[in-house]
PDB file of N, CA and C in Angstrom:
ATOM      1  N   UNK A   1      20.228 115.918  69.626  1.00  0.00           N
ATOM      2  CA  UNK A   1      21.609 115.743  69.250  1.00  0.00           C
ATOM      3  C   UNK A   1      22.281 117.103  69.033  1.00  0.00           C
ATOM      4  N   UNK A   2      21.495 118.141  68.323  1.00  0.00           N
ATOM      5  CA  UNK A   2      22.510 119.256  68.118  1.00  0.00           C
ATOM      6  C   UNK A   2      21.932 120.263  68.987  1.00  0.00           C
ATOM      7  N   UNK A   3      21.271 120.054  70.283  1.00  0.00           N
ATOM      8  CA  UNK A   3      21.215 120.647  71.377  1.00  0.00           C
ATOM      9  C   UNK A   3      22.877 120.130  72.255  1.00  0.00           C
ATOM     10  N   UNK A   4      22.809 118.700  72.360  1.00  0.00           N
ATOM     11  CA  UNK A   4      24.091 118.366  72.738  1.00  0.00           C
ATOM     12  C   UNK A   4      25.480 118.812  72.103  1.00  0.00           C
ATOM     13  N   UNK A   5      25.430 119.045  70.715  1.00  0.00           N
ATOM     14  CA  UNK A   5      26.729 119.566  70.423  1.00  0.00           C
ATOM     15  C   UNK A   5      26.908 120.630  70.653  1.00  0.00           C
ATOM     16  N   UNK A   6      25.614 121.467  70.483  1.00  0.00           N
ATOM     17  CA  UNK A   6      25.687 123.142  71.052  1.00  0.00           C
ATOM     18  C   UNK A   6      26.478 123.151  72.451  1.00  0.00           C
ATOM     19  N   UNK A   7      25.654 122.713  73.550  1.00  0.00           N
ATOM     20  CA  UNK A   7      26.354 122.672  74.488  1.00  0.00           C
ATOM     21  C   UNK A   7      27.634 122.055  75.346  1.00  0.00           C
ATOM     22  N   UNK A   8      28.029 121.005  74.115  1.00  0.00           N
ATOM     23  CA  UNK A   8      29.524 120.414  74.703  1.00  0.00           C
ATOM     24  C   UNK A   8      30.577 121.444  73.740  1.00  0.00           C
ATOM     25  N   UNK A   9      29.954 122.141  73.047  1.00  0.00           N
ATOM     26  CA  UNK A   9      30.741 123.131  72.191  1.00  0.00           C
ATOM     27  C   UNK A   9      30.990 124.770  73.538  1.00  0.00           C
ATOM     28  N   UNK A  10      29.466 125.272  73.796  1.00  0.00           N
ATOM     29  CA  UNK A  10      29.736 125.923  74.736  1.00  0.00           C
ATOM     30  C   UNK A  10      30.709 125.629  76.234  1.00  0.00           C
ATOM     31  N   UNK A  11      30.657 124.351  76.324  1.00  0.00           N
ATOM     32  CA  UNK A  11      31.543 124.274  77.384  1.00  0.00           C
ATOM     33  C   UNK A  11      32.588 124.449  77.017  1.00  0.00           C
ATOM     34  N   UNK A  12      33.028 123.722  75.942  1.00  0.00           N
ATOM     35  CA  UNK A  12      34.606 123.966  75.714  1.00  0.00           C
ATOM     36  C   UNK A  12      35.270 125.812  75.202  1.00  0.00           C
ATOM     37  N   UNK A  13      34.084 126.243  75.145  1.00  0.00           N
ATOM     38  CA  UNK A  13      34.082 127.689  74.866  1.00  0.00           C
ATOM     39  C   UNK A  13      34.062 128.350  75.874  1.00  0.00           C
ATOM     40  N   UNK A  14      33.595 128.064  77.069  1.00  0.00           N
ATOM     41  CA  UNK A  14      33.860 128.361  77.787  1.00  0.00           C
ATOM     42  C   UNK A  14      35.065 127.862  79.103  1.00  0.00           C
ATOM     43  N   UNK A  15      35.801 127.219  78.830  1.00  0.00           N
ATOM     44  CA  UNK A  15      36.546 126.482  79.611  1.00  0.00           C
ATOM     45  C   UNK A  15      38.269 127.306  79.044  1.00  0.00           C
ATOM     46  N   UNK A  16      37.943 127.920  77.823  1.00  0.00           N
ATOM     47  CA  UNK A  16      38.939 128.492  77.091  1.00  0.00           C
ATOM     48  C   UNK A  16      39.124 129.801  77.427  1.00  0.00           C
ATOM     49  N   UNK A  17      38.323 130.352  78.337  1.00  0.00           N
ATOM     50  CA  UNK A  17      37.987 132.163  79.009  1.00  0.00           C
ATOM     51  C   UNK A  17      39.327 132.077  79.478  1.00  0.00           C
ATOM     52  N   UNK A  18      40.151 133.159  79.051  1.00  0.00           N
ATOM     53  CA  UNK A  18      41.345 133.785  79.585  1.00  0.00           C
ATOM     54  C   UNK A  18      41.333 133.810  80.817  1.00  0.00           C
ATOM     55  N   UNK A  19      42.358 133.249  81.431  1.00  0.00           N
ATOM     56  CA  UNK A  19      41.729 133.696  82.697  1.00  0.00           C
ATOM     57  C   UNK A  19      43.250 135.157  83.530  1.00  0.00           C
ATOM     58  N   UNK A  20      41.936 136.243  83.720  1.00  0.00           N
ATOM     59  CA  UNK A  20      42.927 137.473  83.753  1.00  0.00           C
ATOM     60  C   UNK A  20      43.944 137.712  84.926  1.00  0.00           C
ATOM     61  N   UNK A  21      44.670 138.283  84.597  1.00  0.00           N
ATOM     62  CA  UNK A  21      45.958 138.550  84.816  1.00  0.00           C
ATOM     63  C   UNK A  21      45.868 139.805  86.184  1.00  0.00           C
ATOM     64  N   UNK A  22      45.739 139.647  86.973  1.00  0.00           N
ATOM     65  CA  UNK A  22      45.692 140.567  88.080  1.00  0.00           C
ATOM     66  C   UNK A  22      47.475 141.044  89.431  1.00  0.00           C
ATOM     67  N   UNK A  23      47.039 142.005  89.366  1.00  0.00           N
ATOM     68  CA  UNK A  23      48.231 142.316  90.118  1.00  0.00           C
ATOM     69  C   UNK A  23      47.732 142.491  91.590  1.00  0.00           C
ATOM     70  N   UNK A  24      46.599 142.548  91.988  1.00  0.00           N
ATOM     71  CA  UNK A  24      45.780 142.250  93.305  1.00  0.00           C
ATOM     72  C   UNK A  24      45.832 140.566  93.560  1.00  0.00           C
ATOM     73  N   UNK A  25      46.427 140.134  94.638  1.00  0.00           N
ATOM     74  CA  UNK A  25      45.469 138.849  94.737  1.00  0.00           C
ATOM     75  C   UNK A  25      44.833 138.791  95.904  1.00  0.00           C
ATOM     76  N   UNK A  26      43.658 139.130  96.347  1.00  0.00           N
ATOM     77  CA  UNK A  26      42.912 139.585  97.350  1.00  0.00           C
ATOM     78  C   UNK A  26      41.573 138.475  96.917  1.00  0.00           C
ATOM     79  N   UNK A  27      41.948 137.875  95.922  1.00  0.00           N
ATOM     80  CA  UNK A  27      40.639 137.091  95.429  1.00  0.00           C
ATOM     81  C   UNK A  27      40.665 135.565  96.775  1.00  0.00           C
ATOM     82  N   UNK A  28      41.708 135.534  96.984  1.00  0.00           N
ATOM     83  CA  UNK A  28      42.521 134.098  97.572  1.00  0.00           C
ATOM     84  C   UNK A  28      41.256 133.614  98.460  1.00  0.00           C
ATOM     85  N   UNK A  29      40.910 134.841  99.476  1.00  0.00           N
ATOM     86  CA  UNK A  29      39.926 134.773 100.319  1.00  0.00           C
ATOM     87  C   UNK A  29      38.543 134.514 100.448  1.00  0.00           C
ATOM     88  N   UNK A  30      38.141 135.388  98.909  1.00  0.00           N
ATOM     89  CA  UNK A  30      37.255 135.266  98.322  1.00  0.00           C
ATOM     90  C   UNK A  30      36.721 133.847  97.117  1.00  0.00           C
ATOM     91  N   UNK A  31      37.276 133.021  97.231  1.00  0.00           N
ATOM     92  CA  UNK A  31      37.654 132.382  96.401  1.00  0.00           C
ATOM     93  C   UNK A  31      36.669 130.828  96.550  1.00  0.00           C
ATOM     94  N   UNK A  32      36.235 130.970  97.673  1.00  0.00           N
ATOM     95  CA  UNK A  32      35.166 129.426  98.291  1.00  0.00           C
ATOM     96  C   UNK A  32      33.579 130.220  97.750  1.00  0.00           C
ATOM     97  N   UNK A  33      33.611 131.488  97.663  1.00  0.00           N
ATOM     98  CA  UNK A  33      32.120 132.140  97.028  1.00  0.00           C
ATOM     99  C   UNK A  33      31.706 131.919  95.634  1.00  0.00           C
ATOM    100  N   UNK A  34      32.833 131.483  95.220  1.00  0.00           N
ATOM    101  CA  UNK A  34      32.875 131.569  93.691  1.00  0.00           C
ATOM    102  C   UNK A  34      32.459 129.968  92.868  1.00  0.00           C
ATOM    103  N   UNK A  35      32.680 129.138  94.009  1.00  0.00           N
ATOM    104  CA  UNK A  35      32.989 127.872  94.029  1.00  0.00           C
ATOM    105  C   UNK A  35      31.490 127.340  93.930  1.00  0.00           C
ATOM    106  N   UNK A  36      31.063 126.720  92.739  1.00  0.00           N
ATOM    107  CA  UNK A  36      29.219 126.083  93.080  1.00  0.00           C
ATOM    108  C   UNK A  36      29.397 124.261  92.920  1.00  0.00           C
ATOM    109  N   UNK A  37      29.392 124.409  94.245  1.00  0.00           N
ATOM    110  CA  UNK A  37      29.323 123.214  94.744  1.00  0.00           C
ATOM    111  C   UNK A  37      27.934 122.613  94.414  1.00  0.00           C
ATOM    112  N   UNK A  38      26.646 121.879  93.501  1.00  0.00           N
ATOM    113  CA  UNK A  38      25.718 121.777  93.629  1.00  0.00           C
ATOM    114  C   UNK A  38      25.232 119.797  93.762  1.00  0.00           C
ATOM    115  N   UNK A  39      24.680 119.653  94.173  1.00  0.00           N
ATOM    116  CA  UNK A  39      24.112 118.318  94.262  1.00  0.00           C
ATOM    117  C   UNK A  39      23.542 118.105  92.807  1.00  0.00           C
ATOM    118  N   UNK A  40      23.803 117.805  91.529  1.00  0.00           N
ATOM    119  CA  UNK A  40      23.373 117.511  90.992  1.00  0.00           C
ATOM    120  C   UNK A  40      21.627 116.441  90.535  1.00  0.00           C
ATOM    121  N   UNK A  41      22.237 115.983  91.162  1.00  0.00           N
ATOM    122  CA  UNK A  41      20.614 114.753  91.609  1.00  0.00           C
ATOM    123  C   UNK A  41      19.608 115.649  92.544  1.00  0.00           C
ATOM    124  N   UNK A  42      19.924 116.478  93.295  1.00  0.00           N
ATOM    125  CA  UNK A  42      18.860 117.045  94.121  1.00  0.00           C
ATOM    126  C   UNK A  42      18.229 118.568  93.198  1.00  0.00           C
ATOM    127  N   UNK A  43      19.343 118.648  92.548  1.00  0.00           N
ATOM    128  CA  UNK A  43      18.629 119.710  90.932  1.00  0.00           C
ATOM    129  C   UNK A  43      18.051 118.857  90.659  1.00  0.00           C
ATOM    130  N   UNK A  44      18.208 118.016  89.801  1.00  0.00           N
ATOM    131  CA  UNK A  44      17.443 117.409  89.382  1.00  0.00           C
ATOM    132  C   UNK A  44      16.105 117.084  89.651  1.00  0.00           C
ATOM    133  N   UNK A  45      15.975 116.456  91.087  1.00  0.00           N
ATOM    134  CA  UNK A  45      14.959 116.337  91.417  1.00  0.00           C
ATOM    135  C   UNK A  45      13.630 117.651  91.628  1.00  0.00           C
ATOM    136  N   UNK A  46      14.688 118.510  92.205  1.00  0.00           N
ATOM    137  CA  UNK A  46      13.903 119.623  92.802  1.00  0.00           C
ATOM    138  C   UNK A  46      13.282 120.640  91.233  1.00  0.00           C
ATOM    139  N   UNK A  47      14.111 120.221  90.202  1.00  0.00           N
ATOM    140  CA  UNK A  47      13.603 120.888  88.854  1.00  0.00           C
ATOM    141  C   UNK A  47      12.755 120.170  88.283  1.00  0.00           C
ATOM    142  N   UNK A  48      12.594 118.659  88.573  1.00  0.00           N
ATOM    143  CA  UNK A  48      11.745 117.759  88.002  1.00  0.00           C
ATOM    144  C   UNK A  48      11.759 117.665  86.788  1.00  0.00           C
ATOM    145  N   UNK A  49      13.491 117.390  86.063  1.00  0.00           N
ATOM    146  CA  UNK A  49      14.497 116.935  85.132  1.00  0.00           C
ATOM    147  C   UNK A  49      13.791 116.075  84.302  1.00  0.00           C
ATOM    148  N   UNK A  50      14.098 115.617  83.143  1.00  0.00           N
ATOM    149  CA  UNK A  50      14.426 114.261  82.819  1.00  0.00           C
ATOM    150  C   UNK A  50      15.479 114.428  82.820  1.00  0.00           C
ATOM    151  N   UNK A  51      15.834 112.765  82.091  1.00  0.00           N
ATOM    152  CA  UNK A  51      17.182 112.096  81.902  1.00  0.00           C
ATOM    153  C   UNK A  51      18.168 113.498  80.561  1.00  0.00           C
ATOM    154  N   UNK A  52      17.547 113.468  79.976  1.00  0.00           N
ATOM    155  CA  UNK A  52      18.626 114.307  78.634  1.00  0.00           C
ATOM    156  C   UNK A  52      18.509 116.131  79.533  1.00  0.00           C
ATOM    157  N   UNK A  53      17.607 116.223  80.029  1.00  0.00           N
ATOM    158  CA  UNK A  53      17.512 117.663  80.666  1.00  0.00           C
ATOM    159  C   UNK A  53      18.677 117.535  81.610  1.00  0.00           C
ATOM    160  N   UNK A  54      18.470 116.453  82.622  1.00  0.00           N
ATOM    161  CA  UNK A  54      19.889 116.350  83.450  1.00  0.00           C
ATOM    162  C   UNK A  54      21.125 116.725  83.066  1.00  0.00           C
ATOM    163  N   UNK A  55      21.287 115.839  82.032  1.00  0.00           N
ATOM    164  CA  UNK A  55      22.847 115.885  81.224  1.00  0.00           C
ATOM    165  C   UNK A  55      23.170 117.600  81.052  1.00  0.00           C
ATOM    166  N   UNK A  56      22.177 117.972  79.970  1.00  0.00           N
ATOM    167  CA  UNK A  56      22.799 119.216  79.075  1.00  0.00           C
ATOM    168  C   UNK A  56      22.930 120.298  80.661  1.00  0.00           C
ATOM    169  N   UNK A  57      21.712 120.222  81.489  1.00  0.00           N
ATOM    170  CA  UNK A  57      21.886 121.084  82.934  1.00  0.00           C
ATOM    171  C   UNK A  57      23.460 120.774  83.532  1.00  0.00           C
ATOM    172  N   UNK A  58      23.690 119.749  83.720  1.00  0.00           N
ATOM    173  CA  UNK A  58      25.332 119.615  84.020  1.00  0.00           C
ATOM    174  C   UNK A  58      26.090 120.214  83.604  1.00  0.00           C
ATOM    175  N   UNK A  59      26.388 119.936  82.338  1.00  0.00           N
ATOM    176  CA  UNK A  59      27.232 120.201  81.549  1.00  0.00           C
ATOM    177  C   UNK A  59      27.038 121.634  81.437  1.00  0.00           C
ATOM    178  N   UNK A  60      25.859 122.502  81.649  1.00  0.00           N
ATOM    179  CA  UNK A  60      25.837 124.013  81.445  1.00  0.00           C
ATOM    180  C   UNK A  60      26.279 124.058  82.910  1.00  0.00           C
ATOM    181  N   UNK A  61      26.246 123.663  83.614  1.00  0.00           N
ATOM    182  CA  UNK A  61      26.129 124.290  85.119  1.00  0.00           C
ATOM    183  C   UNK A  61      27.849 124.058  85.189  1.00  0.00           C
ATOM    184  N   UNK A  62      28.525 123.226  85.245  1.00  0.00           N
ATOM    185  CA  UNK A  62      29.955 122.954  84.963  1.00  0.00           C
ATOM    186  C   UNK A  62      31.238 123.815  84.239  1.00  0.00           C
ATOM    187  N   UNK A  63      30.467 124.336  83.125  1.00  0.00           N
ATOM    188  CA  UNK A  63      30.677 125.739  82.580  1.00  0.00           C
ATOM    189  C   UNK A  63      31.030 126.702  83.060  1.00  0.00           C
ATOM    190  N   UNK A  64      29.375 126.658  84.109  1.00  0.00           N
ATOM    191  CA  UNK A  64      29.152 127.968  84.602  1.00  0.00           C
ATOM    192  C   UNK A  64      30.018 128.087  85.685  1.00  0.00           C
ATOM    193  N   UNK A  65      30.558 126.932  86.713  1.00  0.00           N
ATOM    194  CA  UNK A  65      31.349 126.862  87.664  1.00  0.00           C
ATOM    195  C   UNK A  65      32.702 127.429  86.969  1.00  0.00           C
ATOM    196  N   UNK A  66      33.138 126.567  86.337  1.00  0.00           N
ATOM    197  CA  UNK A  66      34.330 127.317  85.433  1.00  0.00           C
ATOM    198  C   UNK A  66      34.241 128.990  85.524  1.00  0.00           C
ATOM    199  N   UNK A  67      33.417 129.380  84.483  1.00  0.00           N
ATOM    200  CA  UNK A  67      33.606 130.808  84.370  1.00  0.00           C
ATOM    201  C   UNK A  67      33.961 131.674  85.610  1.00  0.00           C
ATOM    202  N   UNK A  68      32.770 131.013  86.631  1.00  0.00           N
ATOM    203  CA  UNK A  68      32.645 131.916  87.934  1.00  0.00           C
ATOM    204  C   UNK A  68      34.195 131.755  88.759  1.00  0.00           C
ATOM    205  N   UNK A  69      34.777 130.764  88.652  1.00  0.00           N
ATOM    206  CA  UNK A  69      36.144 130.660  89.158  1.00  0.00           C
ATOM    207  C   UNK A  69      36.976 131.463  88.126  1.00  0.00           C
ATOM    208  N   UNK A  70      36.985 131.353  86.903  1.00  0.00           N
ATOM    209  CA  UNK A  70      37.494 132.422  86.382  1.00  0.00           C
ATOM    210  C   UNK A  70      37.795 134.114  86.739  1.00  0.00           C
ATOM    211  N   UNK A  71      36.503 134.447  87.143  1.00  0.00           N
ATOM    212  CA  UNK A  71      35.944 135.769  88.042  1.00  0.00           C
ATOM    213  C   UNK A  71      36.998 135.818  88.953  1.00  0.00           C
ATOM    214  N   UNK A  72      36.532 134.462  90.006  1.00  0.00           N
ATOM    215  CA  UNK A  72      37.269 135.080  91.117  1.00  0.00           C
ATOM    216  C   UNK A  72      38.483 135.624  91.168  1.00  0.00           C
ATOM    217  N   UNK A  73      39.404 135.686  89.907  1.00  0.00           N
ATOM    218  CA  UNK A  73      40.900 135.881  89.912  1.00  0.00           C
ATOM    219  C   UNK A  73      41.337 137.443  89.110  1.00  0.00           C
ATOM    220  N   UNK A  74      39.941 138.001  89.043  1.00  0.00           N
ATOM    221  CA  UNK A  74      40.080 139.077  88.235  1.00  0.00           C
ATOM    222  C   UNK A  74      40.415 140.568  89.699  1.00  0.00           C
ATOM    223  N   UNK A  75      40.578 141.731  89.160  1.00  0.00           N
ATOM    224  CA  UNK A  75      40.471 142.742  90.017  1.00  0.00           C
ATOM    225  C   UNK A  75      39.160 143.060  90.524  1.00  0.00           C
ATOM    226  N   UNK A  76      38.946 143.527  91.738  1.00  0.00           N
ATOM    227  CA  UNK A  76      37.687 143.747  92.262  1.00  0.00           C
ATOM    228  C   UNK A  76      36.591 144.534  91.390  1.00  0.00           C
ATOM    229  N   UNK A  77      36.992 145.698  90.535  1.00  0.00           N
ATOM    230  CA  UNK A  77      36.306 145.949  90.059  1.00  0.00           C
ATOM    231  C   UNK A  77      35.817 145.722  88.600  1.00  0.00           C
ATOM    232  N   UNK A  78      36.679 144.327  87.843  1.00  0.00           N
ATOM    233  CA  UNK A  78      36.327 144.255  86.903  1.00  0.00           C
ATOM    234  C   UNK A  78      35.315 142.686  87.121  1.00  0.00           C
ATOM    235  N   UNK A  79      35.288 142.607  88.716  1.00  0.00           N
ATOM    236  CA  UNK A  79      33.984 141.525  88.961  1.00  0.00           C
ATOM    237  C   UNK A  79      32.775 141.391  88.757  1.00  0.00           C
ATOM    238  N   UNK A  80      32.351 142.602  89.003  1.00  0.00           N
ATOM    239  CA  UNK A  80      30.657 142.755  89.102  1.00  0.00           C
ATOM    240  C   UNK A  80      30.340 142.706  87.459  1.00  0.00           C
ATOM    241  N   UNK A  81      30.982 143.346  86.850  1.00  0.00           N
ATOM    242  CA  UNK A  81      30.081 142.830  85.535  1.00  0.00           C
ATOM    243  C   UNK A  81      30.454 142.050  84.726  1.00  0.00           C
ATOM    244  N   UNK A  82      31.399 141.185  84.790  1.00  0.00           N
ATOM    245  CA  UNK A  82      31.889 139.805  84.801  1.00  0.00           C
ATOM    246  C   UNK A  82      30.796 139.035  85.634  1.00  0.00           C
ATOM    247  N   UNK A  83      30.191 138.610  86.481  1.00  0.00           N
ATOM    248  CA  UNK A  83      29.584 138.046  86.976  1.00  0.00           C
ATOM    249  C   UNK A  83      28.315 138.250  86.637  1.00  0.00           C
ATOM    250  N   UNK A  84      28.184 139.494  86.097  1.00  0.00           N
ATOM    251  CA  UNK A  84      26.419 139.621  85.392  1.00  0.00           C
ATOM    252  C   UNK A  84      26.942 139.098  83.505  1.00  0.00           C
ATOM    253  N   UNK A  85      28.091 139.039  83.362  1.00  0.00           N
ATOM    254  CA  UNK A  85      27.649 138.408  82.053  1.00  0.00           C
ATOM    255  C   UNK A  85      27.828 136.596  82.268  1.00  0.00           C
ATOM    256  N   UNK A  86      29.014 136.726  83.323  1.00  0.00           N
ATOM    257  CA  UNK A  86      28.667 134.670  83.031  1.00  0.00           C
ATOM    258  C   UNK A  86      27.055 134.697  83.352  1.00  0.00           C
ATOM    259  N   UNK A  87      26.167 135.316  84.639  1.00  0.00           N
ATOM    260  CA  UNK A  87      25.216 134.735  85.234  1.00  0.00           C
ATOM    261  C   UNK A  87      24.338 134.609  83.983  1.00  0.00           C
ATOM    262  N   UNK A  88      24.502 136.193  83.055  1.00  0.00           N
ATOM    263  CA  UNK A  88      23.536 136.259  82.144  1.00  0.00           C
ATOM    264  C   UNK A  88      23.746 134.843  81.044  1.00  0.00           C
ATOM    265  N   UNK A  89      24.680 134.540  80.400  1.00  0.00           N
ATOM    266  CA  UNK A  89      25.111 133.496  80.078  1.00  0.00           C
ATOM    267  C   UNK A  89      24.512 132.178  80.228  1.00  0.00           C
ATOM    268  N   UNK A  90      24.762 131.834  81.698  1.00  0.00           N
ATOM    269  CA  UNK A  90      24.378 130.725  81.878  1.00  0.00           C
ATOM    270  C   UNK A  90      22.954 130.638  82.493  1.00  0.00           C
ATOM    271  N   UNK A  91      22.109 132.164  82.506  1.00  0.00           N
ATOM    272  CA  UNK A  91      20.625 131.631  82.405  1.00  0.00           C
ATOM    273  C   UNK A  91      19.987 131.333  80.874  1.00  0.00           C
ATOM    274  N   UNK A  92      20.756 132.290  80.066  1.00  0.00           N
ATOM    275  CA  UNK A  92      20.255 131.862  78.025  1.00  0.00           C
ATOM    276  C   UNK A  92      20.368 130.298  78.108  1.00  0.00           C
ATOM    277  N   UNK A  93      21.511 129.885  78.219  1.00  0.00           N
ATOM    278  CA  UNK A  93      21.488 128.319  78.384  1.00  0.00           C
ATOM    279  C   UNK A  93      20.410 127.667  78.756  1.00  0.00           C
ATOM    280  N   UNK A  94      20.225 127.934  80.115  1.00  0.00           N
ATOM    281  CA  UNK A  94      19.365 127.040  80.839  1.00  0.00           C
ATOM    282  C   UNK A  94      17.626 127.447  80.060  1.00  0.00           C
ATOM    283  N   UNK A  95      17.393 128.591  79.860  1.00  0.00           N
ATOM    284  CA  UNK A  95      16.503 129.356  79.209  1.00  0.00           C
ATOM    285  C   UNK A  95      16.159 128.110  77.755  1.00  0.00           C
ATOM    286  N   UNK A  96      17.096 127.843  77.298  1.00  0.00           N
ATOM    287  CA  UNK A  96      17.035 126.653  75.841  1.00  0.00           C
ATOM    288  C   UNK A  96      16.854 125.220  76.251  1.00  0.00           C
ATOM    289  N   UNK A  97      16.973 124.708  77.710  1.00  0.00           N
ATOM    290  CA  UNK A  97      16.657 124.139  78.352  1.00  0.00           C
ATOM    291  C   UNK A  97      15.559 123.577  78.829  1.00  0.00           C
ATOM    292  N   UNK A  98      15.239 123.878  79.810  1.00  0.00           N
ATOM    293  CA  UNK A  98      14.170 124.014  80.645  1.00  0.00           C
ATOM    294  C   UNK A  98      13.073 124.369  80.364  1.00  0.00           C
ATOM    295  N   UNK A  99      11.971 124.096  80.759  1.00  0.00           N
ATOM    296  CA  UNK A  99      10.484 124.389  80.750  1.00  0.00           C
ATOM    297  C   UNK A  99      10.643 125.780  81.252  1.00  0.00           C
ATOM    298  N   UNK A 100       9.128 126.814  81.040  1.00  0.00           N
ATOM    299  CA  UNK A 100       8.855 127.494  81.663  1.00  0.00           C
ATOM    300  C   UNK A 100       8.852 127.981  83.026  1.00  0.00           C
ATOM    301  N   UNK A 101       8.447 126.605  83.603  1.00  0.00           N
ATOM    302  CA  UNK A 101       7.609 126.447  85.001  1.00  0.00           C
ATOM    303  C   UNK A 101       9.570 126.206  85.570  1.00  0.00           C
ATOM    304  N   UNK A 102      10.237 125.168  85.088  1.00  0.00           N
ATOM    305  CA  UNK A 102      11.567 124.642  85.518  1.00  0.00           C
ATOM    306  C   UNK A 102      12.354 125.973  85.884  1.00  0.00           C
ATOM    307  N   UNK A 103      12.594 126.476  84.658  1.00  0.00           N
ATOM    308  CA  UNK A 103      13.361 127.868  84.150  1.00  0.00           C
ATOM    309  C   UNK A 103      13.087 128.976  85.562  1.00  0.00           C
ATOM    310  N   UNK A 104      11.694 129.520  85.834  1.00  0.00           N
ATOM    311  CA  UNK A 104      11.389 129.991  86.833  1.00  0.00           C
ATOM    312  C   UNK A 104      12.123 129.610  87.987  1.00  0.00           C
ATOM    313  N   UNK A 105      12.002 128.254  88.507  1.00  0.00           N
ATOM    314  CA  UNK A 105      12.471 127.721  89.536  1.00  0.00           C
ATOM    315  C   UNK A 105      13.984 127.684  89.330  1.00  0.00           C
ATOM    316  N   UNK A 106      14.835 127.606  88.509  1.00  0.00           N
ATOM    317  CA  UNK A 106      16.261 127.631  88.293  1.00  0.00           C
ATOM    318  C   UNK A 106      16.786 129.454  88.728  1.00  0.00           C
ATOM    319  N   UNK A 107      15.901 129.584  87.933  1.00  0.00           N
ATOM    320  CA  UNK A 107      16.411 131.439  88.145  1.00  0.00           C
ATOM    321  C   UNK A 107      16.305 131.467  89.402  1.00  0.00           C
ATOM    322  N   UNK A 108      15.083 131.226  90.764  1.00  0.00           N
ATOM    323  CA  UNK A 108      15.454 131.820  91.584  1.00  0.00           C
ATOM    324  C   UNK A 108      16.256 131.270  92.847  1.00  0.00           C
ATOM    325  N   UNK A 109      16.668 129.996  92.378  1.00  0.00           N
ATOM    326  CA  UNK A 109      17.896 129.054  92.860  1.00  0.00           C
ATOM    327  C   UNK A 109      19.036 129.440  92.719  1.00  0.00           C
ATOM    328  N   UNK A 110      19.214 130.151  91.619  1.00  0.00           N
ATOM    329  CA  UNK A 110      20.601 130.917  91.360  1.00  0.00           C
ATOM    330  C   UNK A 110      20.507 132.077  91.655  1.00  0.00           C
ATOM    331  N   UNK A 111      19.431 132.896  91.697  1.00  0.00           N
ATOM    332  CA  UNK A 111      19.533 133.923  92.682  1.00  0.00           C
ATOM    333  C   UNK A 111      19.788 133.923  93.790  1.00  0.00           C
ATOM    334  N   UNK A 112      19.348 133.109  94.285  1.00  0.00           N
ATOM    335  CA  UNK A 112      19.253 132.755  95.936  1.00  0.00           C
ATOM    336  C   UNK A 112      20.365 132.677  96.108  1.00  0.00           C
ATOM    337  N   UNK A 113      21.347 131.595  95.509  1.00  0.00           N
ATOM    338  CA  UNK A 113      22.808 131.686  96.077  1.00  0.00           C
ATOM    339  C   UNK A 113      23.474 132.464  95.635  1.00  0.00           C
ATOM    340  N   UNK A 114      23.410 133.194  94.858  1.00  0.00           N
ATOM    341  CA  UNK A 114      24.030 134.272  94.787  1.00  0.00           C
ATOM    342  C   UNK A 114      24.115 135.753  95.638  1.00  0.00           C
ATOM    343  N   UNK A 115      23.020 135.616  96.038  1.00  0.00           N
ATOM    344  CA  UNK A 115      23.031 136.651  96.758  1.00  0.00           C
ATOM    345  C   UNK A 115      23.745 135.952  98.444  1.00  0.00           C
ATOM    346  N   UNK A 116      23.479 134.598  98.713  1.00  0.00           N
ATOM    347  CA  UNK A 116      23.861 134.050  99.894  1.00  0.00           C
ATOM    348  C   UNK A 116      25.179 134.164 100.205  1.00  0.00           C
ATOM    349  N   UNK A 117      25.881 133.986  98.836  1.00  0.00           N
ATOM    350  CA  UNK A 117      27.357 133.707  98.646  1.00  0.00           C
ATOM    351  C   UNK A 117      27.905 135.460  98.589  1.00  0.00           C
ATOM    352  N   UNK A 118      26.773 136.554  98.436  1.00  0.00           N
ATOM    353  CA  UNK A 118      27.503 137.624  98.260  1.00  0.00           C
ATOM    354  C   UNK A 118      28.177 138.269  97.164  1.00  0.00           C
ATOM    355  N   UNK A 119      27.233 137.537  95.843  1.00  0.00           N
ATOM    356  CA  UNK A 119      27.946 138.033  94.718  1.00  0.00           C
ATOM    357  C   UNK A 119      26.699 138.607  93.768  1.00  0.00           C
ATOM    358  N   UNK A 120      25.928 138.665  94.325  1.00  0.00           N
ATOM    359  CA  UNK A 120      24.522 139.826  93.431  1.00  0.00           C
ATOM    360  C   UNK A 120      24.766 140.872  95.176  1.00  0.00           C
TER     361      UNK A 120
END
């Protein structure tokens, strides 16, 4: 239960990120990289979830989409470490989460697209 409030608290904490004020908009283009489209059920499966692991993984991962669209609207160079603090962010999460063995496999799922998408 107060794993769940933690994290419907972090979402809304995070859903509240300013989102900055740029005089570039060059993001426009960039803007489908930022975007995490994920199959939820096939996380799931492929992390070998339960039912309450599912949920709070959503709800962090939903967040994390948020923030990262947040990013995309910033100046180019105040991206890169904007994107290492949501990423860092939303691995602590998942880190309170997940198993060992899970956690492993999440990290290098989000590595993976990250680097696919061009943003590590």
């Amino acid at each position: 239960m107060m794993k769940r409030l933690f994290l419907s608290l972090m979402v809304m904490m995070t859903m509240t990120v300013a989102f900055a004020d740029n005089n570039e908009n060059d993001a426009v283009n960039n803007v489908n990289n930022y975007k995490m489209n994920v199959n939820m059920r096939k996380l799931g499966e492929t992390l070998n979830l339960s039912r309450d692991q599912s949920e709070f993984v959503e709800d962090a991962f939903h967040a994390f989409n948020a923030e990262l669209m947040s990013v995309s609207t910033m100046t180019l160079e105040d991206r890169k470490p904007m994107i290492d603090k949501v990423v860092r962010r939303n691995l602590s999460v998942a880190r309170g989460i997940l198993t060992k063995a899970q956690y492993r496999k999440y990290l290098m799922l989000i590595n993976a697209t990250l680097r696919n998408r061009g943003l590590r």
